[in-house]
PDB file of N, CA and C in Angstrom:
ATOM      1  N   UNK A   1     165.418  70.640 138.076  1.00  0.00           N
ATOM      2  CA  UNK A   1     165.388  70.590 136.635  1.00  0.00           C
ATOM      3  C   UNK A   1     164.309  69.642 136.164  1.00  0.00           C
ATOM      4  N   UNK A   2     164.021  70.008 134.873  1.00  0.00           N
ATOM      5  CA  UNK A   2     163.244  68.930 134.412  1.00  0.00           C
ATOM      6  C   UNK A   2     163.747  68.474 132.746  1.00  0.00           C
ATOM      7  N   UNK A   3     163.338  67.098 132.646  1.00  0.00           N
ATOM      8  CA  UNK A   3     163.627  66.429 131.467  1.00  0.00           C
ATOM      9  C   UNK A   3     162.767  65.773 130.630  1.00  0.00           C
ATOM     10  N   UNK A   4     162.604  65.987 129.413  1.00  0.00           N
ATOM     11  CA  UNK A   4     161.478  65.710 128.912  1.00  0.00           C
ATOM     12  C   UNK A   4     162.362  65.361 127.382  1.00  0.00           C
ATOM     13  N   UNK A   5     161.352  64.613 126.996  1.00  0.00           N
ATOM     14  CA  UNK A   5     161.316  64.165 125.435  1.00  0.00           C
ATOM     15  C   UNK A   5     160.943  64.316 124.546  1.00  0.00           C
ATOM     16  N   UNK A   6     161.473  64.409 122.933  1.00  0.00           N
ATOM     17  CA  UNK A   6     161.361  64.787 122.078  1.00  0.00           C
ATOM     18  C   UNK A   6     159.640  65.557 121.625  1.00  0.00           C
ATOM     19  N   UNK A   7     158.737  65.409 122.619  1.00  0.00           N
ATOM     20  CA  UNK A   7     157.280  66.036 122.191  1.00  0.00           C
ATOM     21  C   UNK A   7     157.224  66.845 123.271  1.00  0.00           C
ATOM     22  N   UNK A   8     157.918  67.042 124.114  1.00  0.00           N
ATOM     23  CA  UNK A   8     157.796  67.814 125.399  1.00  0.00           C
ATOM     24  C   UNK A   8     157.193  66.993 126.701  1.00  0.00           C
ATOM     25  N   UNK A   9     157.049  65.773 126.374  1.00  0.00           N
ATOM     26  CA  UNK A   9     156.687  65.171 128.048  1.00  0.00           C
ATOM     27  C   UNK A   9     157.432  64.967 128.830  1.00  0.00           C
ATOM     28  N   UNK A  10     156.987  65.007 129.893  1.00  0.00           N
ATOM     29  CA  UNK A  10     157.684  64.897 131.016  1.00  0.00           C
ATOM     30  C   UNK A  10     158.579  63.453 131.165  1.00  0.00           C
ATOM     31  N   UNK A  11     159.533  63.818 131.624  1.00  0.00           N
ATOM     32  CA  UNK A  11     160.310  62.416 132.002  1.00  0.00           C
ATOM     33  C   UNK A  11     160.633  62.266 132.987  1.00  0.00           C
ATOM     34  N   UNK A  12     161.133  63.075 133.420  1.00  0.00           N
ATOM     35  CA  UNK A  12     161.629  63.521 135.043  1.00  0.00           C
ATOM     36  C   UNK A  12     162.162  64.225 135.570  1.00  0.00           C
ATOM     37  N   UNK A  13     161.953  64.589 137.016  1.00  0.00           N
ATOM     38  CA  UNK A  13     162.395  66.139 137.803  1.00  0.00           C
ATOM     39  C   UNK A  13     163.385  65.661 138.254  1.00  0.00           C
ATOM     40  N   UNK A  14     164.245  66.622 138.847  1.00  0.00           N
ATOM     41  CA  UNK A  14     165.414  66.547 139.554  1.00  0.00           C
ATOM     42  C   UNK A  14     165.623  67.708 140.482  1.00  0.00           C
ATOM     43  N   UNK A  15     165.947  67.370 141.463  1.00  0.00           N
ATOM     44  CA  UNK A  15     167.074  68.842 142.697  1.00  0.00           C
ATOM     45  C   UNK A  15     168.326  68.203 143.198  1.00  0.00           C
ATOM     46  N   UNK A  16     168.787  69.082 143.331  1.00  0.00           N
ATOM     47  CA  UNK A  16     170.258  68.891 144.404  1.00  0.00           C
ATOM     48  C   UNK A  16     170.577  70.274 144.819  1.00  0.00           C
ATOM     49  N   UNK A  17     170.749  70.374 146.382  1.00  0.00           N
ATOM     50  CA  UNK A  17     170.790  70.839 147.566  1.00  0.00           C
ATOM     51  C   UNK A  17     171.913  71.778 147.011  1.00  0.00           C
ATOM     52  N   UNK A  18     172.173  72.777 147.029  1.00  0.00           N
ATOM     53  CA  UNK A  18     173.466  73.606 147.148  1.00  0.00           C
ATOM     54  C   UNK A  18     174.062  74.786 147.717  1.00  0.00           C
ATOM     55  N   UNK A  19     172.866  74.986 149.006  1.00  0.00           N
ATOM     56  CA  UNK A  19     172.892  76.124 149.911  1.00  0.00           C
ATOM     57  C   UNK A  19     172.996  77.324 149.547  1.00  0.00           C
ATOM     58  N   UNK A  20     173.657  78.388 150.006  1.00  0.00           N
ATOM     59  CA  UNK A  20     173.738  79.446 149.103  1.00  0.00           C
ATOM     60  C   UNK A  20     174.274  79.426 147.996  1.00  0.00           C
ATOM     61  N   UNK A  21     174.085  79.720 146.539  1.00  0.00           N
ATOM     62  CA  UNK A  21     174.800  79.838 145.517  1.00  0.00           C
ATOM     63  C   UNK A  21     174.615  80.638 144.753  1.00  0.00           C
ATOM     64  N   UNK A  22     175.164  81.224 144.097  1.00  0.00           N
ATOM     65  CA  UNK A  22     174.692  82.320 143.106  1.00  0.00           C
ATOM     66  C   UNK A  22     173.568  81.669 141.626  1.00  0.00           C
ATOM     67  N   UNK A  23     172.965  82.350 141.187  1.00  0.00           N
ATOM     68  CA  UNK A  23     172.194  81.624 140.459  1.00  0.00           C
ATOM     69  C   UNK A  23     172.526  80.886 139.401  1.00  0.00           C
ATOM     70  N   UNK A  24     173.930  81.553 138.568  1.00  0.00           N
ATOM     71  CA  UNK A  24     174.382  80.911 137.270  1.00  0.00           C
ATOM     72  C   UNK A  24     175.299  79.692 138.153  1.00  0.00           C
ATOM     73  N   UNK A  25     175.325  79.716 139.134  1.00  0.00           N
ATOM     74  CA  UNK A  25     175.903  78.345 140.158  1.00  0.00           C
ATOM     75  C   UNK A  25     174.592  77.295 140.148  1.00  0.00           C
ATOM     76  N   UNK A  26     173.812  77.457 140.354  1.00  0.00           N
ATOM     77  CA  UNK A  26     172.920  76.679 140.512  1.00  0.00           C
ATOM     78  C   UNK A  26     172.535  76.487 139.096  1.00  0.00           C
ATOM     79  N   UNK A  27     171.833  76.850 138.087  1.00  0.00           N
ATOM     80  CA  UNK A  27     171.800  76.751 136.848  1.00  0.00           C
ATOM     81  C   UNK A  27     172.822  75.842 136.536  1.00  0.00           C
ATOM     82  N   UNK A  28     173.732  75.853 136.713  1.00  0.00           N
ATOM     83  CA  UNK A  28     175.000  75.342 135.677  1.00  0.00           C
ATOM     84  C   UNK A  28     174.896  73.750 136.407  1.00  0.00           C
ATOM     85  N   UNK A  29     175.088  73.820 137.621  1.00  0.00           N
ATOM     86  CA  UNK A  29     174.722  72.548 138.474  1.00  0.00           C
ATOM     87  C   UNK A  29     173.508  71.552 137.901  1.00  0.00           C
ATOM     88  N   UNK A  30     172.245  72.353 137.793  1.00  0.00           N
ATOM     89  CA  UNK A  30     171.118  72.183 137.147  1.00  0.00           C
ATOM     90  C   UNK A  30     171.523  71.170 135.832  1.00  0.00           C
ATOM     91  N   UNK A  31     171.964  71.752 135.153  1.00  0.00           N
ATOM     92  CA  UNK A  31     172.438  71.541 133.678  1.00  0.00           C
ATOM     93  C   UNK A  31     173.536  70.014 134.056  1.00  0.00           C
ATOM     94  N   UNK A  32     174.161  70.042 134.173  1.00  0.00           N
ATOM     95  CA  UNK A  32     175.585  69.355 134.715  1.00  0.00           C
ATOM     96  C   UNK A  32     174.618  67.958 135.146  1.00  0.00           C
ATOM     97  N   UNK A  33     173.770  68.019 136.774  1.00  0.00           N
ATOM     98  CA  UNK A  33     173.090  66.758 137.408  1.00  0.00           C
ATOM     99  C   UNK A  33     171.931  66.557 135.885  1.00  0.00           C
ATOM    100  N   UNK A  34     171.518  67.347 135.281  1.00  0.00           N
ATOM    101  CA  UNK A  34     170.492  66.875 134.235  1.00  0.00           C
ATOM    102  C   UNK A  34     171.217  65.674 132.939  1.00  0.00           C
ATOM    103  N   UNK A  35     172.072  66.511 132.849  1.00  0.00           N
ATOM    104  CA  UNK A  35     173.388  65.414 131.547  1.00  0.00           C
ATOM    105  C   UNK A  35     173.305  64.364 132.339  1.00  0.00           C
ATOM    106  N   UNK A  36     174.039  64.433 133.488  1.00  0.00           N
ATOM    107  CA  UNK A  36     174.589  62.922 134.206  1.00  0.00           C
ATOM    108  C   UNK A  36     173.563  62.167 134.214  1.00  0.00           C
ATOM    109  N   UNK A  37     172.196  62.697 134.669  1.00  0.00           N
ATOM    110  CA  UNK A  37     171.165  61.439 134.772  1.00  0.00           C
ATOM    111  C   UNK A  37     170.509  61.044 133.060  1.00  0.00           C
ATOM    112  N   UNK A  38     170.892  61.816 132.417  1.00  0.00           N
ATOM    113  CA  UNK A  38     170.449  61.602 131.056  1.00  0.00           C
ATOM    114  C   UNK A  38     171.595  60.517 129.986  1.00  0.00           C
ATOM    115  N   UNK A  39     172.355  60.457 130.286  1.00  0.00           N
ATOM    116  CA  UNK A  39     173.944  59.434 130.721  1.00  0.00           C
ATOM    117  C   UNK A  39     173.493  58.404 131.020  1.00  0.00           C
ATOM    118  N   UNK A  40     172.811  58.262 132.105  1.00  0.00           N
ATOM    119  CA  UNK A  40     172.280  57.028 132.693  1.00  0.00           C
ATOM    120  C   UNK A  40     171.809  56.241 132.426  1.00  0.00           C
ATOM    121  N   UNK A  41     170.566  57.317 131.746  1.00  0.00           N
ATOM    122  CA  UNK A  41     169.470  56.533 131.080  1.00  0.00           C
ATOM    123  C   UNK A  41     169.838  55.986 129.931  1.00  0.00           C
ATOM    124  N   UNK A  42     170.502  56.743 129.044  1.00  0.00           N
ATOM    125  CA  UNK A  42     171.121  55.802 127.755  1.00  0.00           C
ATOM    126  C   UNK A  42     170.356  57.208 126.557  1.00  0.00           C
ATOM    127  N   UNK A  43     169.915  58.010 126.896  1.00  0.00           N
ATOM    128  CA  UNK A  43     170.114  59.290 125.808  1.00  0.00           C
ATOM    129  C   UNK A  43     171.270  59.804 125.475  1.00  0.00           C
ATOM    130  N   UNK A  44     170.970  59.780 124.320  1.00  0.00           N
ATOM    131  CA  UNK A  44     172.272  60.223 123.131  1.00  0.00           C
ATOM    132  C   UNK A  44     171.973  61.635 122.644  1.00  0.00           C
ATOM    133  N   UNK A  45     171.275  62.397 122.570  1.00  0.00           N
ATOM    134  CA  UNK A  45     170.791  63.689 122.059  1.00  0.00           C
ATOM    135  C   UNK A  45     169.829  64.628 122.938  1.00  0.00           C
ATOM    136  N   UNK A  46     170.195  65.455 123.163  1.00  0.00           N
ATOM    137  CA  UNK A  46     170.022  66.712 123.930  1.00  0.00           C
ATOM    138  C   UNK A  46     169.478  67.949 123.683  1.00  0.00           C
ATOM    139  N   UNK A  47     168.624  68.348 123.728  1.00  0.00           N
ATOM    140  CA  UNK A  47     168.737  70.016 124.044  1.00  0.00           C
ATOM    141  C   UNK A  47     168.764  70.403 125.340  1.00  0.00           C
ATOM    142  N   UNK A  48     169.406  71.863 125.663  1.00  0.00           N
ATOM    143  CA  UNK A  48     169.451  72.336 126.953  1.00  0.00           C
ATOM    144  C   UNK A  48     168.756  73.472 126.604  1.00  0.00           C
ATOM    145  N   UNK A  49     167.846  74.081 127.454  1.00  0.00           N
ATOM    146  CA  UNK A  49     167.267  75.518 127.303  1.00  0.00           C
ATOM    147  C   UNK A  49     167.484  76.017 128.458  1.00  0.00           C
ATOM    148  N   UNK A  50     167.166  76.988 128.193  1.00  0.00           N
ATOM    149  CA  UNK A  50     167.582  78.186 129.480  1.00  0.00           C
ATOM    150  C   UNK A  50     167.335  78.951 129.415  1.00  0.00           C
ATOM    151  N   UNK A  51     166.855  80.351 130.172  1.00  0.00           N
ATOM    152  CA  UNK A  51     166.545  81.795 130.357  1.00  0.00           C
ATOM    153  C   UNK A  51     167.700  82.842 130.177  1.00  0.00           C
ATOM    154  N   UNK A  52     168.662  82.007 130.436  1.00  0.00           N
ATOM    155  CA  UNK A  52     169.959  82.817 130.897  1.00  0.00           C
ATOM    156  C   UNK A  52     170.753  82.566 129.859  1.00  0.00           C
ATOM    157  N   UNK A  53     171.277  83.623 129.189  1.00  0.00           N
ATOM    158  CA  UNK A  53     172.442  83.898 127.848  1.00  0.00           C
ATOM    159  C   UNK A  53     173.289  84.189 128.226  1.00  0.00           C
ATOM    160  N   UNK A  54     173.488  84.335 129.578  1.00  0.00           N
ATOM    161  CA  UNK A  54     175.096  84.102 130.157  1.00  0.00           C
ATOM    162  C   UNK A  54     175.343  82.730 130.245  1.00  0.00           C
ATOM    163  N   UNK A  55     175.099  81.697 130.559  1.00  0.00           N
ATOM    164  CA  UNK A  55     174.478  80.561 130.590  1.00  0.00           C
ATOM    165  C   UNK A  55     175.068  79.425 129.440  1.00  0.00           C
ATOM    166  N   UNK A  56     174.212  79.688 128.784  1.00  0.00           N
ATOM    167  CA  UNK A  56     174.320  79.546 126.950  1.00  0.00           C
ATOM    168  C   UNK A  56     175.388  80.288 126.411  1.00  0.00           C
ATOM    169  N   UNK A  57     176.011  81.139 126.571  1.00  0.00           N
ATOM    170  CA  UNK A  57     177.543  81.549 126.359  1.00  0.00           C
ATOM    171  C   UNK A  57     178.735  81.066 127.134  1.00  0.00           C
ATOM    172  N   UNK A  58     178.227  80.925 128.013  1.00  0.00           N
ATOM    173  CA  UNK A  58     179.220  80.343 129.125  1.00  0.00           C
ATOM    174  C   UNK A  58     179.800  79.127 128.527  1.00  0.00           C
ATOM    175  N   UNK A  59     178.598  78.433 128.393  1.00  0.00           N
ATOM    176  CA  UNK A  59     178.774  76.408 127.633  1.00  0.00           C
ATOM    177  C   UNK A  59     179.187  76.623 126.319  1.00  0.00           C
ATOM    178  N   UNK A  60     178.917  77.730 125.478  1.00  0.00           N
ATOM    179  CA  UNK A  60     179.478  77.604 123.975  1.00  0.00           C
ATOM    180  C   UNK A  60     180.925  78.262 124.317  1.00  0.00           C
ATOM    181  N   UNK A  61     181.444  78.652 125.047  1.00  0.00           N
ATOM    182  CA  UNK A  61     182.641  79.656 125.430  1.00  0.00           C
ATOM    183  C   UNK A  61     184.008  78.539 125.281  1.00  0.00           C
ATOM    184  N   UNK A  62     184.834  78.145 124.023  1.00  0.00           N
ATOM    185  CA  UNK A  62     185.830  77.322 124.327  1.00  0.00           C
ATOM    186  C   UNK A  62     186.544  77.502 125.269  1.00  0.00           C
ATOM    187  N   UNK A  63     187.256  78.715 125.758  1.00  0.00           N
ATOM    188  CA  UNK A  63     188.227  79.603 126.692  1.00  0.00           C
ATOM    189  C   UNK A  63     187.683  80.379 127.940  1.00  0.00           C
ATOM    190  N   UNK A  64     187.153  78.950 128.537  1.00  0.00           N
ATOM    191  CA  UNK A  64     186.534  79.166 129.680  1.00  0.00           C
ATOM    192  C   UNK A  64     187.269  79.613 131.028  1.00  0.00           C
ATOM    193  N   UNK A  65     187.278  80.412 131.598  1.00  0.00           N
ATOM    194  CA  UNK A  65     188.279  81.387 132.653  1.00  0.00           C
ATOM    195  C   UNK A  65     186.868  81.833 133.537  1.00  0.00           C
ATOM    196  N   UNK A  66     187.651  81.800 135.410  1.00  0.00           N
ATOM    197  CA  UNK A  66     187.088  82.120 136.028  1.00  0.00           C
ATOM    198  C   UNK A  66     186.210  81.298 137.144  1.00  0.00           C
ATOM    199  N   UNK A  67     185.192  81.668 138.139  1.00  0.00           N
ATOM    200  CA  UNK A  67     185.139  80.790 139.301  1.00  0.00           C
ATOM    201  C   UNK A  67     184.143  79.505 139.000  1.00  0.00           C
ATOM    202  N   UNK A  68     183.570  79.583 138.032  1.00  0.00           N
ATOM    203  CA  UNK A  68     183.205  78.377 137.328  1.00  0.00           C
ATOM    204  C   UNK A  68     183.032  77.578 136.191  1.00  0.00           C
ATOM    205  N   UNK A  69     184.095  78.126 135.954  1.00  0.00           N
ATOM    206  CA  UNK A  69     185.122  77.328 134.740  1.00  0.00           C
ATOM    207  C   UNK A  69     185.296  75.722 135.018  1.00  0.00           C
ATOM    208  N   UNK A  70     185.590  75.003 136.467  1.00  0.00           N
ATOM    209  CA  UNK A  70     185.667  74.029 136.584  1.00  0.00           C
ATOM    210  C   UNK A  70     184.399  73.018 136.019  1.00  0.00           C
ATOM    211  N   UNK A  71     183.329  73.564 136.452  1.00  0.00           N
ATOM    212  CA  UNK A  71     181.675  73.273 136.007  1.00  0.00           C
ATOM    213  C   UNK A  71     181.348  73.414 134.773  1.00  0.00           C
ATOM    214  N   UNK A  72     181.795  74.582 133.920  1.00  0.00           N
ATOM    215  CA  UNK A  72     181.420  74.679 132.714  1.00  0.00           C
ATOM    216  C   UNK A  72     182.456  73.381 132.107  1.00  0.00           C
ATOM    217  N   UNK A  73     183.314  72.937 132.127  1.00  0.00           N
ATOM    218  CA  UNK A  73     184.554  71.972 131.341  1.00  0.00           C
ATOM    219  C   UNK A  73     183.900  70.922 131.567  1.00  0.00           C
ATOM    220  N   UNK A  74     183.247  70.664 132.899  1.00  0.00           N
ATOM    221  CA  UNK A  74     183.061  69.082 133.062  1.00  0.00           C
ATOM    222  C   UNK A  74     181.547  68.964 131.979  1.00  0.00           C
ATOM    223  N   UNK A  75     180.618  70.416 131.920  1.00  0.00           N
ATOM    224  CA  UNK A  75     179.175  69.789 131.151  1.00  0.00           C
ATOM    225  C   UNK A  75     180.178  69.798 129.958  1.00  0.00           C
ATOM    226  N   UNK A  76     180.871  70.962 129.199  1.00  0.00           N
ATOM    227  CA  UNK A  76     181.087  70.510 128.240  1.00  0.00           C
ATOM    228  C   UNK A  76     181.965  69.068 127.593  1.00  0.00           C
ATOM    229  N   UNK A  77     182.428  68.475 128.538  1.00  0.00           N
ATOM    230  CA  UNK A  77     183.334  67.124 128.293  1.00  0.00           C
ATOM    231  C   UNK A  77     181.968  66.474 128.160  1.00  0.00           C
ATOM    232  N   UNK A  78     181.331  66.535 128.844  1.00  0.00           N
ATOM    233  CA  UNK A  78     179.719  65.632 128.553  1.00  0.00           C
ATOM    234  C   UNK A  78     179.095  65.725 127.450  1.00  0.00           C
ATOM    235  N   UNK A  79     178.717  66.958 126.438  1.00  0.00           N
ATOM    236  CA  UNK A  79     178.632  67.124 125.443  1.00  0.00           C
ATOM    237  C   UNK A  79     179.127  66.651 124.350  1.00  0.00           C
ATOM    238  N   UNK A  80     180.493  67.174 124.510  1.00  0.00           N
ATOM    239  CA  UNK A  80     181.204  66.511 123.374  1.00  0.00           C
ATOM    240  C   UNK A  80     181.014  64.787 123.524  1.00  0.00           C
ATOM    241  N   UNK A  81     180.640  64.344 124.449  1.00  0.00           N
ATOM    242  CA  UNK A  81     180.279  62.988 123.963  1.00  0.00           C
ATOM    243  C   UNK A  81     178.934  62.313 123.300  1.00  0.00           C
ATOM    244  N   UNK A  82     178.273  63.405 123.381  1.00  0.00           N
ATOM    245  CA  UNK A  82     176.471  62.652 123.138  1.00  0.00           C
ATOM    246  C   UNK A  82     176.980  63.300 121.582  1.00  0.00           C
ATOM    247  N   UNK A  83     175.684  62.671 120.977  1.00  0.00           N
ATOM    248  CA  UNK A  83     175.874  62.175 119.472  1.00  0.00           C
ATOM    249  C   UNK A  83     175.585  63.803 118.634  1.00  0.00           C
ATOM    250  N   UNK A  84     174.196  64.326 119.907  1.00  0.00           N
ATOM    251  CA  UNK A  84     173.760  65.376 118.708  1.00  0.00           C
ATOM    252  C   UNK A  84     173.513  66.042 120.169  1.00  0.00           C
ATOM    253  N   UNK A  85     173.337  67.543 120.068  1.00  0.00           N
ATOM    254  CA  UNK A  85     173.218  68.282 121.628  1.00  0.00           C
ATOM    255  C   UNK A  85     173.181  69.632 120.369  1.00  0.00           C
ATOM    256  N   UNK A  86     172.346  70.809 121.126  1.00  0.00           N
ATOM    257  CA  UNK A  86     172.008  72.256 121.341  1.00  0.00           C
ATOM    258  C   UNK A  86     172.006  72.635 121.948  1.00  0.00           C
ATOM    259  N   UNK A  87     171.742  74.316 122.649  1.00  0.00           N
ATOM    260  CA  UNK A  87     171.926  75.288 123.335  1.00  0.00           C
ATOM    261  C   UNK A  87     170.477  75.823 122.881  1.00  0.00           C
ATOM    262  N   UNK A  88     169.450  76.070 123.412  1.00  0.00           N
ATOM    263  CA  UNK A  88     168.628  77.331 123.168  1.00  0.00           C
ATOM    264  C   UNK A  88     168.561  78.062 124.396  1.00  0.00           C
TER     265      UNK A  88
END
């Protein structure tokens, strides 16, 4: 993943290892290790973008059901804490 700031620069890359996974597995992971290190740093406001509108439905989806439902609850508990956050 990558993280960047409010003009589009770069801030910093990220990976984590997850062997085979399906792609909206890895994506969502993506998303998930990007919050946590953005947590870290002390950012309060977010956008997430993405290619994938399964993706972006998945995270706006209150009544989340299914094999990664566990992943989608934990980004969204992360969300609901930062001040201001989007979806594109």
């Amino acid at each position: 993943g990558v993280i960047r700031d409010g003009k589009g620069n770069w801030i910093l890359g990220y990976n984590h290892f997850l062997g085979k996974r399906s792609v909206i597995v890895a994506k969502l992971w993506g998303i998930l290790d990007g919050l946590l290190l953005l947590q870290k740093q002390g950012y309060n406001e977010v956008i997430i973008q993405s290619d994938n509108l399964e993706i972006i439905v998945s995270i706006s989806d209150s009544n989340i059901e299914g094999p990664n439902a566990t992943l989608i609850r934990r980004i969204q508990q992360i969300l609901a804490n930062e001040e201001k956050w989007s979806l594109i």
